[in-house]
N, C-alpha and C. Protein backbone atom coordinates (compact mmCIF):
# COMPACT_ATOMS: atom_id res chain seq x y z
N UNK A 1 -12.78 -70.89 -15.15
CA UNK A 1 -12.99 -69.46 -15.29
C UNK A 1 -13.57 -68.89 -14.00
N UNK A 2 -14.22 -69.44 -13.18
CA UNK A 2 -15.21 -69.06 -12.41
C UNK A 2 -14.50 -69.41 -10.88
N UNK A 3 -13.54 -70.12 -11.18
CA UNK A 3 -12.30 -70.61 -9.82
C UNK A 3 -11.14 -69.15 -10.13
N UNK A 4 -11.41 -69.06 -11.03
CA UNK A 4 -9.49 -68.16 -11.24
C UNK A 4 -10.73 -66.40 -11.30
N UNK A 5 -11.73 -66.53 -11.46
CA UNK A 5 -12.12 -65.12 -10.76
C UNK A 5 -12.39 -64.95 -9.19
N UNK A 6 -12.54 -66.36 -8.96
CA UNK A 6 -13.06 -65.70 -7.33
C UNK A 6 -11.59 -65.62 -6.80
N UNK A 7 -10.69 -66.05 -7.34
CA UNK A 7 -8.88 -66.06 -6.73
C UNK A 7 -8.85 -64.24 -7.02
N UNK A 8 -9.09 -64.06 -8.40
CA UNK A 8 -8.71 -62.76 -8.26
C UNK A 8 -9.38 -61.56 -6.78
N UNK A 9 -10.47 -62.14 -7.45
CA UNK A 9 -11.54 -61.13 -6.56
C UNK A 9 -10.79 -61.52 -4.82
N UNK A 10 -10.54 -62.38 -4.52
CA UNK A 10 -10.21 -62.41 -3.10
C UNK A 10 -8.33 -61.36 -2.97
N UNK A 11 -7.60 -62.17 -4.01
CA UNK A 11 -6.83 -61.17 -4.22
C UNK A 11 -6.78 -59.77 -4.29
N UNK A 12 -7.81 -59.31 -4.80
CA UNK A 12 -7.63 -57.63 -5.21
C UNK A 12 -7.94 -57.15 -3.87
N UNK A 13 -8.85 -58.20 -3.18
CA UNK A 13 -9.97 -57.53 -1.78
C UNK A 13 -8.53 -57.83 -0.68
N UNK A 14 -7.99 -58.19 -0.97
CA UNK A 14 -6.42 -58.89 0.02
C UNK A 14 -7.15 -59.71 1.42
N UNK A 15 -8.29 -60.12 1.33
CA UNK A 15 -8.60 -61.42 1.66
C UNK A 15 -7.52 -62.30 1.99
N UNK A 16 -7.01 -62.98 0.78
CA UNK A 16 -5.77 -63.90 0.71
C UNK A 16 -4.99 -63.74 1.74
N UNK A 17 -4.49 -62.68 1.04
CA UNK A 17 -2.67 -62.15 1.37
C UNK A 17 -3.45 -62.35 2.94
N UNK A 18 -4.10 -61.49 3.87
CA UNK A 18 -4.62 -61.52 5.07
C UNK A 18 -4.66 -62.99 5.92
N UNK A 19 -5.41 -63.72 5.09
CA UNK A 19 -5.59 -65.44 5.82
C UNK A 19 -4.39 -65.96 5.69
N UNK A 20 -3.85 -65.93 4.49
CA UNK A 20 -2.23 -66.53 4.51
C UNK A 20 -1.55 -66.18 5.67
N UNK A 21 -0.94 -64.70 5.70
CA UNK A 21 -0.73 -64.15 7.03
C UNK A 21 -1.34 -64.32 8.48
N UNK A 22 -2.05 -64.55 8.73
CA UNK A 22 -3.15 -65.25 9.72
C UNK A 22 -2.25 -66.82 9.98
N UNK A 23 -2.52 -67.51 8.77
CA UNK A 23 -2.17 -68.75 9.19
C UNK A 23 -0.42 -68.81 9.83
N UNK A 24 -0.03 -68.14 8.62
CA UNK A 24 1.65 -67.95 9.38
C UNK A 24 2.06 -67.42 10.64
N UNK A 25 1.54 -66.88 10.87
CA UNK A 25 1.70 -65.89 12.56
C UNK A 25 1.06 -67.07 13.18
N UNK A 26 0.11 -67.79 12.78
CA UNK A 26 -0.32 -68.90 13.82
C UNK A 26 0.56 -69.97 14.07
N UNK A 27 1.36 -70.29 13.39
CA UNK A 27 2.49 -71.66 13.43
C UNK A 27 3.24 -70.77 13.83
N UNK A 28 3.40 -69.66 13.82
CA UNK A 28 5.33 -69.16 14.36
C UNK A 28 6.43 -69.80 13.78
N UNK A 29 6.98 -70.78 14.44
CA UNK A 29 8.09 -71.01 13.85
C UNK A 29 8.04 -72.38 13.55
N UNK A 30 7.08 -72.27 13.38
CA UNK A 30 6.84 -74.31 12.53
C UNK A 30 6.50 -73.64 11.20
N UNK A 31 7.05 -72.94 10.43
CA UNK A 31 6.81 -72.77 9.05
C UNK A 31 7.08 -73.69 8.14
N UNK A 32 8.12 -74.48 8.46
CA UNK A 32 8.27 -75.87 7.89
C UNK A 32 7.19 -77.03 7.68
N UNK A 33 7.01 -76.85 8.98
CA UNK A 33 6.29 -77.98 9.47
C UNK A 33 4.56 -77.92 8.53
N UNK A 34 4.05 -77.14 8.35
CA UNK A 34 3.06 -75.83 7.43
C UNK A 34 3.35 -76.35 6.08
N UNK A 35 4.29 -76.03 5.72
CA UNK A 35 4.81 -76.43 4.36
C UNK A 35 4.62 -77.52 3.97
N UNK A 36 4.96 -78.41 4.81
CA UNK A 36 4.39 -80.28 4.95
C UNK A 36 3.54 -80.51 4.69
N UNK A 37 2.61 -79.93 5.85
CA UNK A 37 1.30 -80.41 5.67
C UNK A 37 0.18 -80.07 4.49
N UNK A 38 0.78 -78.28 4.18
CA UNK A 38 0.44 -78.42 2.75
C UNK A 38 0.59 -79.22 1.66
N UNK A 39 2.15 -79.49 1.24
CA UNK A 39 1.89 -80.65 0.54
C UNK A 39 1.72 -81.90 0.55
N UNK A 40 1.40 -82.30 1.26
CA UNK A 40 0.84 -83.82 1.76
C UNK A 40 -0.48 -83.91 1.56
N UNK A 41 -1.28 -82.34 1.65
CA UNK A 41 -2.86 -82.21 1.35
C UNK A 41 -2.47 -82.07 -0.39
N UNK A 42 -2.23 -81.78 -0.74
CA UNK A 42 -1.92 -81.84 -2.48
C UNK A 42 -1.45 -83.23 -2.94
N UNK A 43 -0.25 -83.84 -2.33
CA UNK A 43 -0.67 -84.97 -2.66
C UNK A 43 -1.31 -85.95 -2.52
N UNK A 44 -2.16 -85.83 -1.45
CA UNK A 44 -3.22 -86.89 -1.39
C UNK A 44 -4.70 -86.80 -2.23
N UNK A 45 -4.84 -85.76 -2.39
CA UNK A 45 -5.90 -85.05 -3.04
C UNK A 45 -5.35 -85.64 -4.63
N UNK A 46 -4.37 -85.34 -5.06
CA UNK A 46 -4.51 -85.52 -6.23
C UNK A 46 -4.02 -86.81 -6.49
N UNK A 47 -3.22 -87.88 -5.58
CA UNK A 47 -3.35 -89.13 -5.86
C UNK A 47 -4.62 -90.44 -5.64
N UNK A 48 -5.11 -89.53 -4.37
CA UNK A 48 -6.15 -90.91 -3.83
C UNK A 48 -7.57 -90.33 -4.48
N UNK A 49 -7.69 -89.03 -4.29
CA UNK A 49 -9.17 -88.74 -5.27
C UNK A 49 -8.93 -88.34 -7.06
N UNK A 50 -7.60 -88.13 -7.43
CA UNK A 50 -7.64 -88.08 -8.76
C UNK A 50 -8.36 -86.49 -9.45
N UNK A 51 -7.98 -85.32 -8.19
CA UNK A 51 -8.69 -84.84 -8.84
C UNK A 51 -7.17 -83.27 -8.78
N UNK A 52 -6.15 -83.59 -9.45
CA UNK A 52 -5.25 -83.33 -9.76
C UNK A 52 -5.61 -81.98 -10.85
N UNK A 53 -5.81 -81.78 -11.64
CA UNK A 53 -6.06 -81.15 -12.67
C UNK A 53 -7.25 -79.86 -11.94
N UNK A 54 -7.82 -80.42 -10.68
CA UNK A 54 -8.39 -79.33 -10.24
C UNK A 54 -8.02 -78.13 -9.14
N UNK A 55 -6.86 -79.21 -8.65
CA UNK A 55 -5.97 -78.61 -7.74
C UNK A 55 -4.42 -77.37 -8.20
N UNK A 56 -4.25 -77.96 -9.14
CA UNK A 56 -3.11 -76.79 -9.91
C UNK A 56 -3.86 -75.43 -9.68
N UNK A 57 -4.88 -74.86 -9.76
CA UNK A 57 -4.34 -73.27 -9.26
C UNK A 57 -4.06 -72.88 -7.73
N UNK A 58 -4.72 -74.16 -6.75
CA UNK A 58 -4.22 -73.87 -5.92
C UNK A 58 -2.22 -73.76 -5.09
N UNK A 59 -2.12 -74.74 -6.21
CA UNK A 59 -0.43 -75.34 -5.74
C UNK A 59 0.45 -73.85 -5.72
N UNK A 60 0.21 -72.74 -6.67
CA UNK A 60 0.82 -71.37 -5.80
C UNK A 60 0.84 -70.71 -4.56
N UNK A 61 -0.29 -71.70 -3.41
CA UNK A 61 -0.42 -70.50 -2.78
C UNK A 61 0.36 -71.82 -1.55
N UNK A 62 0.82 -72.94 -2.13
CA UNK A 62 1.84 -73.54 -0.58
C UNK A 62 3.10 -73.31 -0.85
């Protein structure tokens, strides 16, 4: 409850949307490459620490 309000609250403040954008203009045209490394941090996170079930609200935003 207290993870999926501070998502909103950064959302409404467009926080997010802003850093997302930030990060993309920073790779240019390795957007692929971005994409990778996001999920490679998701799956390691949720295979080697097991903490899978805490990571699902983040998996929308790679």
């Amino acid at each position: 409850l207290i993870i999926g309000g501070s998502f909103a609250v950064l959302e409404k403040t467009g926080v997010l949307a802003a850093a997302i954008a930030k990060i993309v203009a920073a790779v240019g045209k390795r957007k692929y490459l971005l994409l990778c490394l996001i999920t490679l941090f998701f799956m390691l996170f949720g295979s080697l620490l097991g903490i899978l079930e805490e990571i699902v609200p983040l998996v929308p935003l790679a």
